[in-house]
PDB file of N, CA and C in Angstrom:
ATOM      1  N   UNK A   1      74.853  74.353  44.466  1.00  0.00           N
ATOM      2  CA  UNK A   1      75.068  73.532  43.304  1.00  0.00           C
ATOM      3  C   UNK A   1      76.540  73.090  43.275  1.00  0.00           C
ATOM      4  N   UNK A   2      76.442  71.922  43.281  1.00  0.00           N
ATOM      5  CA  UNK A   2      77.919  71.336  43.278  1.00  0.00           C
ATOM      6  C   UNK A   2      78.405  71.259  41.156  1.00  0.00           C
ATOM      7  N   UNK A   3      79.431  71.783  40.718  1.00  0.00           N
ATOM      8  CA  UNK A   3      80.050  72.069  39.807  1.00  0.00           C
ATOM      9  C   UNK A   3      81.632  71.721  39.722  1.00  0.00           C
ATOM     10  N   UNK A   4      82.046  71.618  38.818  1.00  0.00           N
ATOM     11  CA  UNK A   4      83.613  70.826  38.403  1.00  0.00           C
ATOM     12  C   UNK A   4      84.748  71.636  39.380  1.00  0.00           C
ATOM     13  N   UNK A   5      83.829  73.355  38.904  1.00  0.00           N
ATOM     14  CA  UNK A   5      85.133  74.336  39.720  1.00  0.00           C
ATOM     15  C   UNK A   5      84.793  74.036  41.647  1.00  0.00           C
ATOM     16  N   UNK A   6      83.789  74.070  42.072  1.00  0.00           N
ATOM     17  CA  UNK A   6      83.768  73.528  43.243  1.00  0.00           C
ATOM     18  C   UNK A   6      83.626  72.508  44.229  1.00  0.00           C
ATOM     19  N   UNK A   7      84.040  71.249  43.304  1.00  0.00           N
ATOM     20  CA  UNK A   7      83.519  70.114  43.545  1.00  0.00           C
ATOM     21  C   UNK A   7      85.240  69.409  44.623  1.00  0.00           C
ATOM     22  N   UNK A   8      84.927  68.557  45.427  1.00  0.00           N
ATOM     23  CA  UNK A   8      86.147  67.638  46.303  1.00  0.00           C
ATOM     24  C   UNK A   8      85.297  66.320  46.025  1.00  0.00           C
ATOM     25  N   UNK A   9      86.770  65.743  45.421  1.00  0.00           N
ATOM     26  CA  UNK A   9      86.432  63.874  45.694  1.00  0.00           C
ATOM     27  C   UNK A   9      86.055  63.299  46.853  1.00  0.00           C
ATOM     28  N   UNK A  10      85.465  62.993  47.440  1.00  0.00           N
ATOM     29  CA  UNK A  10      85.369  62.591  48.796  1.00  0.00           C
ATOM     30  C   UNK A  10      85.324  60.773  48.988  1.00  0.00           C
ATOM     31  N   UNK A  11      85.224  60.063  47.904  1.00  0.00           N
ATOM     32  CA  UNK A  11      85.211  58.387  47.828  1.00  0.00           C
ATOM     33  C   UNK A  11      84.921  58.149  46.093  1.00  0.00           C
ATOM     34  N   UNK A  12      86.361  56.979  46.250  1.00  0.00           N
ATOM     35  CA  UNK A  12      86.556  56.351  44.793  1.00  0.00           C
ATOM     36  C   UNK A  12      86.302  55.125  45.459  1.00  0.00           C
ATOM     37  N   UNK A  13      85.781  54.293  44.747  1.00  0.00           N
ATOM     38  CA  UNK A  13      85.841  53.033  45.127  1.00  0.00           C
ATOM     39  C   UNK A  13      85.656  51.759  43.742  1.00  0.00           C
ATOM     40  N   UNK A  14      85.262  50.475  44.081  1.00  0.00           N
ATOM     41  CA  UNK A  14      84.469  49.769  43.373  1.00  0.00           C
ATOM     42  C   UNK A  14      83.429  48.527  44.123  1.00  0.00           C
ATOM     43  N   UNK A  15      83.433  49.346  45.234  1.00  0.00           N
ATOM     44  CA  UNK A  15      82.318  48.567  46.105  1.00  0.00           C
ATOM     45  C   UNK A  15      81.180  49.129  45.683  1.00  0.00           C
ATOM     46  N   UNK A  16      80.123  48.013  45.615  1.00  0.00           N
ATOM     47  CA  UNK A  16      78.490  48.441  45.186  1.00  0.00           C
ATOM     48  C   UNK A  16      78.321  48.707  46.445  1.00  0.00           C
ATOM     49  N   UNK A  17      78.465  48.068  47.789  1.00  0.00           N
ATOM     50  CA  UNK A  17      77.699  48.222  49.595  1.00  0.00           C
ATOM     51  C   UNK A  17      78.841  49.352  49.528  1.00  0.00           C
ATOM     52  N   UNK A  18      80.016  49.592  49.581  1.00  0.00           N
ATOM     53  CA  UNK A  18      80.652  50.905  49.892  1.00  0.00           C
ATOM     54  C   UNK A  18      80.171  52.303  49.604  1.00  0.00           C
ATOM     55  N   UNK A  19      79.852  51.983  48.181  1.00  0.00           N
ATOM     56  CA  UNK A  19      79.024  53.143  47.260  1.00  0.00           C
ATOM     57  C   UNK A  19      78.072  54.003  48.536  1.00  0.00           C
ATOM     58  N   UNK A  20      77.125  52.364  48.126  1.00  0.00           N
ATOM     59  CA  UNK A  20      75.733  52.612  48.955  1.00  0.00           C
ATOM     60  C   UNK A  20      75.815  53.483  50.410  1.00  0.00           C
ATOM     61  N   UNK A  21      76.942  52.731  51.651  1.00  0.00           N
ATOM     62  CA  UNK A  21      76.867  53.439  52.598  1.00  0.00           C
ATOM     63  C   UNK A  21      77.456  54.639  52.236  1.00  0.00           C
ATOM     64  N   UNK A  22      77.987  55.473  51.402  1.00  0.00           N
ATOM     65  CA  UNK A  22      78.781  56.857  51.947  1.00  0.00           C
ATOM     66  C   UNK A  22      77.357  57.677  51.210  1.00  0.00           C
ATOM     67  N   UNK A  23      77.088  56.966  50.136  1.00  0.00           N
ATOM     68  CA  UNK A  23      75.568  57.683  49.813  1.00  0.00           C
ATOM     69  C   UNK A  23      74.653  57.897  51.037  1.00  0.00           C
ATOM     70  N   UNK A  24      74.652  57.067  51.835  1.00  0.00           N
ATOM     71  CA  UNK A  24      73.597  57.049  52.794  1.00  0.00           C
ATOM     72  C   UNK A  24      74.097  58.338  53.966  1.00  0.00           C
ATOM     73  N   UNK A  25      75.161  57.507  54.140  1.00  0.00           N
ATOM     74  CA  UNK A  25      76.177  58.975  55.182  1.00  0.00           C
ATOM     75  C   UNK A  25      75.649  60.443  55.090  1.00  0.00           C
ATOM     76  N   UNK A  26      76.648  60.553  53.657  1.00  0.00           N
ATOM     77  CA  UNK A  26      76.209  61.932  52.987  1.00  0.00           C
ATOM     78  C   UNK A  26      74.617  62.291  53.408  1.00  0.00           C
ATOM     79  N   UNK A  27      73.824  61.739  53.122  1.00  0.00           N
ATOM     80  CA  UNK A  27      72.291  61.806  53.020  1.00  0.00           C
ATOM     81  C   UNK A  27      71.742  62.465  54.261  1.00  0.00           C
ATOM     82  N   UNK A  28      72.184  61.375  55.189  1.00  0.00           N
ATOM     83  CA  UNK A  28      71.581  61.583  56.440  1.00  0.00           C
ATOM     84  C   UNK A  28      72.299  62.980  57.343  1.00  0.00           C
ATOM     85  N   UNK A  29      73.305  63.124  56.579  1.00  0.00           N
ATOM     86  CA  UNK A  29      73.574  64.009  57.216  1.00  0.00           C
ATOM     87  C   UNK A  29      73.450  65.354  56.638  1.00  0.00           C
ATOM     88  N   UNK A  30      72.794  65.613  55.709  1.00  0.00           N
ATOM     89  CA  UNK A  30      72.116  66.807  54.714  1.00  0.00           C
ATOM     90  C   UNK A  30      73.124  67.342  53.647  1.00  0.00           C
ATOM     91  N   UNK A  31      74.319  66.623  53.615  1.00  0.00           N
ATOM     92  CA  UNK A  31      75.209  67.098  52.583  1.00  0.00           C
ATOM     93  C   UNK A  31      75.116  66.664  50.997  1.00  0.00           C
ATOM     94  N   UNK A  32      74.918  67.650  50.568  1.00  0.00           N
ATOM     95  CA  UNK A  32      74.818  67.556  48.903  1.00  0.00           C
ATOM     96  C   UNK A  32      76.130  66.629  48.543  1.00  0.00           C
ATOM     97  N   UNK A  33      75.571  66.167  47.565  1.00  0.00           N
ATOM     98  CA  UNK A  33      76.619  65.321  46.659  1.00  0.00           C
ATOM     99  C   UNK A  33      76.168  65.075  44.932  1.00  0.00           C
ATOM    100  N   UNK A  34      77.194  64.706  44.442  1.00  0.00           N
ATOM    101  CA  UNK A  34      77.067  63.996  43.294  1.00  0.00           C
ATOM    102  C   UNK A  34      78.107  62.938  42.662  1.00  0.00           C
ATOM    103  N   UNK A  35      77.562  61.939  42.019  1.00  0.00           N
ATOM    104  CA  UNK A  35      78.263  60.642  42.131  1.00  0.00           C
ATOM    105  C   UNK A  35      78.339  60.374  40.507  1.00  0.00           C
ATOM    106  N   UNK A  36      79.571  59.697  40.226  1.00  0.00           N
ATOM    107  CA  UNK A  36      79.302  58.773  38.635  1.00  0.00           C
ATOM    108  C   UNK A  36      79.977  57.335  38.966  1.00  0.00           C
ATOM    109  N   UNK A  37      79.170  56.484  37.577  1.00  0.00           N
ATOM    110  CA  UNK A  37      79.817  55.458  38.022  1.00  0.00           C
ATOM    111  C   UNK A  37      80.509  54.996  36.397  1.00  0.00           C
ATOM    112  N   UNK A  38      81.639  54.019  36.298  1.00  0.00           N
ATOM    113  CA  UNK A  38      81.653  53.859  35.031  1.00  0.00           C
ATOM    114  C   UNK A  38      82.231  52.326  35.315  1.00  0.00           C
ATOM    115  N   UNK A  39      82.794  51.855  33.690  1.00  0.00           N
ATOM    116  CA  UNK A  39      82.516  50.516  33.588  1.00  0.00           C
ATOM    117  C   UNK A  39      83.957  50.465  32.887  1.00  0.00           C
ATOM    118  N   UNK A  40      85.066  49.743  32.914  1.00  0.00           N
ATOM    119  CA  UNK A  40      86.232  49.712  32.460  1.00  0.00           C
ATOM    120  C   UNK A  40      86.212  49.238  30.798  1.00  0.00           C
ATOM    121  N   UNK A  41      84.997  48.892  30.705  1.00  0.00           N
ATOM    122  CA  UNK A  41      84.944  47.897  28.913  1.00  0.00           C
ATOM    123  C   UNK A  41      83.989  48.904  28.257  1.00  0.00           C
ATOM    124  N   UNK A  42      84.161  49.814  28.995  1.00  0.00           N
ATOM    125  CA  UNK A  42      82.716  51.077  27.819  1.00  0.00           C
ATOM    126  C   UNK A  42      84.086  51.763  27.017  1.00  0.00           C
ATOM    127  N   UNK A  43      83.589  52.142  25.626  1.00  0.00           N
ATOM    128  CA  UNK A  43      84.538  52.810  24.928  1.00  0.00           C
ATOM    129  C   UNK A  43      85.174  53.874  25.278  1.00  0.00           C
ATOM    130  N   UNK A  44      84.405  54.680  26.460  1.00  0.00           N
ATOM    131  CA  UNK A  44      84.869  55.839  27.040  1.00  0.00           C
ATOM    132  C   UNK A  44      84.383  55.776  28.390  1.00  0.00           C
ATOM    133  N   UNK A  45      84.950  55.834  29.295  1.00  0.00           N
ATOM    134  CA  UNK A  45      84.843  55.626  30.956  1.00  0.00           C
ATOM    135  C   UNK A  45      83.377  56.375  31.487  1.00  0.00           C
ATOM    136  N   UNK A  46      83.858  57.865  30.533  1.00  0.00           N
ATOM    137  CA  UNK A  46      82.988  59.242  31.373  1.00  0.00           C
ATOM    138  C   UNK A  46      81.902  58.934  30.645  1.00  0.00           C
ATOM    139  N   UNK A  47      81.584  58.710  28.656  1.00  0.00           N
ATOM    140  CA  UNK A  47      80.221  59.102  28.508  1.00  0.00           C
ATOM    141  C   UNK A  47      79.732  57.626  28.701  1.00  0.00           C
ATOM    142  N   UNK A  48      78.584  59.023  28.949  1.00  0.00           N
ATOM    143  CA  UNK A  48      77.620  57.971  29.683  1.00  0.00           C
ATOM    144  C   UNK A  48      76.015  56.905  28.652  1.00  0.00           C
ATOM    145  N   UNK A  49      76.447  57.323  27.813  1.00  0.00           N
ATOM    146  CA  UNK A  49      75.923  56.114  26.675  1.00  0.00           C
ATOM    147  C   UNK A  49      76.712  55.062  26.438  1.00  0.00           C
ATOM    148  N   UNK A  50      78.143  54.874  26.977  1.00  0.00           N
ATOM    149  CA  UNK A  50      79.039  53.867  26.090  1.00  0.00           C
ATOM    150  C   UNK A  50      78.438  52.920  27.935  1.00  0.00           C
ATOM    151  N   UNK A  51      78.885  54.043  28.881  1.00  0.00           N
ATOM    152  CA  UNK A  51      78.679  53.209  29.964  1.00  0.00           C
ATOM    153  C   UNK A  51      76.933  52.540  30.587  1.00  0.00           C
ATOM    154  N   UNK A  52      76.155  53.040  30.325  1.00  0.00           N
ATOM    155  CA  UNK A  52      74.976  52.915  30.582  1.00  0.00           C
ATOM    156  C   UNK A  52      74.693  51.277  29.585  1.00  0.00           C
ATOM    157  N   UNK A  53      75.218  50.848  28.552  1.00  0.00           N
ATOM    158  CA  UNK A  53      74.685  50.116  27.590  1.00  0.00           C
ATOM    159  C   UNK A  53      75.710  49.307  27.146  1.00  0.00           C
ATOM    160  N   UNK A  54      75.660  47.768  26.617  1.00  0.00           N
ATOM    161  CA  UNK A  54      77.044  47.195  26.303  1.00  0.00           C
ATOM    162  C   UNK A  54      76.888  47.477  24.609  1.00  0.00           C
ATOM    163  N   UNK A  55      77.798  46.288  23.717  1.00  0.00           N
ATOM    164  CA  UNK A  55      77.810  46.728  22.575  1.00  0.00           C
ATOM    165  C   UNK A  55      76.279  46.358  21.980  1.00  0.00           C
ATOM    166  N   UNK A  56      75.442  45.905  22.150  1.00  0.00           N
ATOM    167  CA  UNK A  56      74.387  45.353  21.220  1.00  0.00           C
ATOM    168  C   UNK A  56      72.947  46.317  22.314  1.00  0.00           C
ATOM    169  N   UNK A  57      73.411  47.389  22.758  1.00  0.00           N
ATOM    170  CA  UNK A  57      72.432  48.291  23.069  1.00  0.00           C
ATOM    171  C   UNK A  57      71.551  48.035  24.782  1.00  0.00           C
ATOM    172  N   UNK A  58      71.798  47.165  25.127  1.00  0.00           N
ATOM    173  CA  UNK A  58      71.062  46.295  26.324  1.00  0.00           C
ATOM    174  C   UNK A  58      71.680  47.096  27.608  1.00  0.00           C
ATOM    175  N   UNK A  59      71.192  47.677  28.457  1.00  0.00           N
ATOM    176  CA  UNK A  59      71.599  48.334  29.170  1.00  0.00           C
ATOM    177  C   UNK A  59      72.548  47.240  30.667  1.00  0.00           C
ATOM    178  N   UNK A  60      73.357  48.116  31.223  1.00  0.00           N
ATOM    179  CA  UNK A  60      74.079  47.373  32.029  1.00  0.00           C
ATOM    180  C   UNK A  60      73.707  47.363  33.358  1.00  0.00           C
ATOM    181  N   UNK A  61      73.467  46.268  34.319  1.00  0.00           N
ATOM    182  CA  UNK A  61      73.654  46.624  35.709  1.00  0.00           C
ATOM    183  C   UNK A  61      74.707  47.259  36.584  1.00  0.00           C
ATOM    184  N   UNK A  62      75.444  46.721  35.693  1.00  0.00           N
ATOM    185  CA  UNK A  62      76.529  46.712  37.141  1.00  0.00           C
ATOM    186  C   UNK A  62      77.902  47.868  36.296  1.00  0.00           C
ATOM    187  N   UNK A  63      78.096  48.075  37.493  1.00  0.00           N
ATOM    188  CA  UNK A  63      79.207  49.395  37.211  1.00  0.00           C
ATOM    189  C   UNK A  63      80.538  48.758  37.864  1.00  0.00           C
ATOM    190  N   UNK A  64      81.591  49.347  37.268  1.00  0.00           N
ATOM    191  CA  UNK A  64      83.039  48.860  37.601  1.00  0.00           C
ATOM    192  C   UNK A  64      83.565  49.557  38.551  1.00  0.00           C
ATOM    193  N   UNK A  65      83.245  51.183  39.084  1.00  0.00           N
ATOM    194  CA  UNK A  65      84.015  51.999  39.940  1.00  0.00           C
ATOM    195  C   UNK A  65      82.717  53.368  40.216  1.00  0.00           C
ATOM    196  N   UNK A  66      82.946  53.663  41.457  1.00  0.00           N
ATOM    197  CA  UNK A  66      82.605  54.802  41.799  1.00  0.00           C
ATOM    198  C   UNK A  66      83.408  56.213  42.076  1.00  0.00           C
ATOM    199  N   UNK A  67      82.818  57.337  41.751  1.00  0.00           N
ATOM    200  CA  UNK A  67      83.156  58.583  42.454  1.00  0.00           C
ATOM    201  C   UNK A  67      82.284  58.972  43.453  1.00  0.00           C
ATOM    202  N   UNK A  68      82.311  59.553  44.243  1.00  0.00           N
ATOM    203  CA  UNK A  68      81.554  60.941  45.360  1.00  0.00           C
ATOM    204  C   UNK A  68      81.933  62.129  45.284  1.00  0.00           C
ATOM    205  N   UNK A  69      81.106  63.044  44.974  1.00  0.00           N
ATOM    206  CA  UNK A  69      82.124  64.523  45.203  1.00  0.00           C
ATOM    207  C   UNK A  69      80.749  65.137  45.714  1.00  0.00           C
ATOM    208  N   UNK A  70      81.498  66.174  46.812  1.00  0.00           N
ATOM    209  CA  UNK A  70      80.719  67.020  47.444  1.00  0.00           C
ATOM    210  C   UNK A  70      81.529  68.779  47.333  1.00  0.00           C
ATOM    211  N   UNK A  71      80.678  69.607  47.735  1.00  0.00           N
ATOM    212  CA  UNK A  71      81.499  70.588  47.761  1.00  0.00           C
ATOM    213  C   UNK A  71      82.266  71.058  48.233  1.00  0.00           C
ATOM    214  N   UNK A  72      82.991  72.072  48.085  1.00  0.00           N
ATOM    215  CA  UNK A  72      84.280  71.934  48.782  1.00  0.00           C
ATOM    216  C   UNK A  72      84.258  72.133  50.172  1.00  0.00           C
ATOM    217  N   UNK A  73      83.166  73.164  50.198  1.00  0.00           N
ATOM    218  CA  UNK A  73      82.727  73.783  51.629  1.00  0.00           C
ATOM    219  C   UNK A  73      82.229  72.917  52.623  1.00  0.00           C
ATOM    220  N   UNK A  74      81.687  71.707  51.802  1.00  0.00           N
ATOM    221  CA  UNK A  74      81.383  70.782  52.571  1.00  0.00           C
ATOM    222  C   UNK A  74      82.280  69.484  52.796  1.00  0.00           C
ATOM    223  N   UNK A  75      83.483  69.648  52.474  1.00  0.00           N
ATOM    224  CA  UNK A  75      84.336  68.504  52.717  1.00  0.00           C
ATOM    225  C   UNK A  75      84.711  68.226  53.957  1.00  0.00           C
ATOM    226  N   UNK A  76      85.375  68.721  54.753  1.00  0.00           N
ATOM    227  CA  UNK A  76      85.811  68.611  55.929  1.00  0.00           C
ATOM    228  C   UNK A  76      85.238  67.967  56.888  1.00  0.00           C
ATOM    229  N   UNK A  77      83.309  68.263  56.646  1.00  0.00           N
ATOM    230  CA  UNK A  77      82.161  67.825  57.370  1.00  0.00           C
ATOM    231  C   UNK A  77      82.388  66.236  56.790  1.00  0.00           C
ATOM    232  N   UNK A  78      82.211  65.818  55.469  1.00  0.00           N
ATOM    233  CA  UNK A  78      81.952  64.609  54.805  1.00  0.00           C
ATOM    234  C   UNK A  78      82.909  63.786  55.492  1.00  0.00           C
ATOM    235  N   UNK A  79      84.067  64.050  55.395  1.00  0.00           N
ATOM    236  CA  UNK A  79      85.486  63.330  55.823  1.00  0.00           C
ATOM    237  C   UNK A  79      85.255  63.030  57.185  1.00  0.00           C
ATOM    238  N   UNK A  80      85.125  64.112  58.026  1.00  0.00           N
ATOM    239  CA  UNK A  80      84.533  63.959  59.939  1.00  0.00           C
ATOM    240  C   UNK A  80      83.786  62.265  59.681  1.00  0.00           C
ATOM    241  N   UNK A  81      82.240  62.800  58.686  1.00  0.00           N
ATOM    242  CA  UNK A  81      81.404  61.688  58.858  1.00  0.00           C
ATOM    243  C   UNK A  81      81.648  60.414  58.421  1.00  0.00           C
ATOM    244  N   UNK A  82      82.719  60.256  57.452  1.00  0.00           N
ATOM    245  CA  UNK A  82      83.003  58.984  56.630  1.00  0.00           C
ATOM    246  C   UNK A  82      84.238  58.392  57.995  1.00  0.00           C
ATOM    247  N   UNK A  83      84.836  59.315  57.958  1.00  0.00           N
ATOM    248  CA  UNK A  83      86.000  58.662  58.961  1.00  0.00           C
ATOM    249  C   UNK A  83      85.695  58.064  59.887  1.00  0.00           C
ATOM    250  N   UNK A  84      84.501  58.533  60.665  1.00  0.00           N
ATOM    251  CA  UNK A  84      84.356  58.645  62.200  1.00  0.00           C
ATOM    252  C   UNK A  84      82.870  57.837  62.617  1.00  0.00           C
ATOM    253  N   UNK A  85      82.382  57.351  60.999  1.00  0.00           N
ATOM    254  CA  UNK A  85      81.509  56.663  61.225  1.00  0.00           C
ATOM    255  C   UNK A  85      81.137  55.256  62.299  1.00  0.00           C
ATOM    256  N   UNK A  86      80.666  54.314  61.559  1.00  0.00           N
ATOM    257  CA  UNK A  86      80.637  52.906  61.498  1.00  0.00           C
ATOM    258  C   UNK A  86      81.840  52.001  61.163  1.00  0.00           C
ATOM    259  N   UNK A  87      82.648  52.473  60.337  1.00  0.00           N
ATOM    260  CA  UNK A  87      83.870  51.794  59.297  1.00  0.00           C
ATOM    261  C   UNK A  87      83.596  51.736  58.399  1.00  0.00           C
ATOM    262  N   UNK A  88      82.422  51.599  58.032  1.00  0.00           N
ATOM    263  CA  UNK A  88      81.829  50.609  56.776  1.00  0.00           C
ATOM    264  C   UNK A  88      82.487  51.105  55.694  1.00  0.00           C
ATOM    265  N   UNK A  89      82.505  52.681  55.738  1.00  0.00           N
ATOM    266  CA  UNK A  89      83.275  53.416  54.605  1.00  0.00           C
ATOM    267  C   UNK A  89      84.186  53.952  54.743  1.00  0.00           C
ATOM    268  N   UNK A  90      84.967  53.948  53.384  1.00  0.00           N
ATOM    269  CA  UNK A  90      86.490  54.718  54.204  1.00  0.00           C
ATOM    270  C   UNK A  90      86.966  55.872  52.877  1.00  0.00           C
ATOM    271  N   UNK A  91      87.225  56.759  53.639  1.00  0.00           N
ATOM    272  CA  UNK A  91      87.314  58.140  52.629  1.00  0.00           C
ATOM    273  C   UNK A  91      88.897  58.086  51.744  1.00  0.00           C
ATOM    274  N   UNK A  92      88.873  58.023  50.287  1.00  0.00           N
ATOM    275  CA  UNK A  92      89.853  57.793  49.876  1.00  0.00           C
ATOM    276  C   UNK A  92      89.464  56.790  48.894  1.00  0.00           C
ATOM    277  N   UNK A  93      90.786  56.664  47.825  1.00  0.00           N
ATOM    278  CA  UNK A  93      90.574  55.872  47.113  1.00  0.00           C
ATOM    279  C   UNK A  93      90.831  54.297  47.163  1.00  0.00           C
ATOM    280  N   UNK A  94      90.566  53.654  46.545  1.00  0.00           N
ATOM    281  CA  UNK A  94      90.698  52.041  46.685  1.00  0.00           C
ATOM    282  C   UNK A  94      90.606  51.533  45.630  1.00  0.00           C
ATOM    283  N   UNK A  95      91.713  50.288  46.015  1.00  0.00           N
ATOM    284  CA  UNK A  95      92.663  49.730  44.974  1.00  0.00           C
ATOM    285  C   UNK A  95      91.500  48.208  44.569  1.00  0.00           C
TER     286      UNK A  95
END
């Protein structure tokens, strides 16, 4: 179980295809993860009712930024696979 006390960032981004491939990465290669996404115009970044929905209740597609976090134990592996991939993804944050 990945948790706050054992959790490593492994990709910030605000690519929707960036997202997608390190999700896929992670996947294929059996490493647990967990991801949020948020929206810069929600009243609060993290909860996830301000971000899920705009002001008149209508839910949102599209998200402004991603996280990845995997565990810690499993970082080193994630980083190998993101680095050393395809390119497509790149471990770290982005501007």
């Amino acid at each position: 179980m990945i948790t706050i006390w054992n959790q490593k960032e492994v990709y910030v981004g605000h690519s929707q295809e960036e997202f997608t491939s390190v999700r896929e990465k992670l996947a294929s290669h059996s490493i647990r993860f967990k991801f949020r996404m948020f929206q810069k115009n929600s009243a609060h970044m993290f909860d996830s009712r301000s971000a899920a929905s705009d002001l008149f209740g209508r839910r949102r597609n599209k998200a402004d930024g991603f996280f990845i976090y995997v565990h810690k134990r499993d970082f080193d592996k994630a980083k190998e696979i993101l680095e050393h991939g395809d390119g497509s993804a790149v471990l770290g944050r982005h501007s």
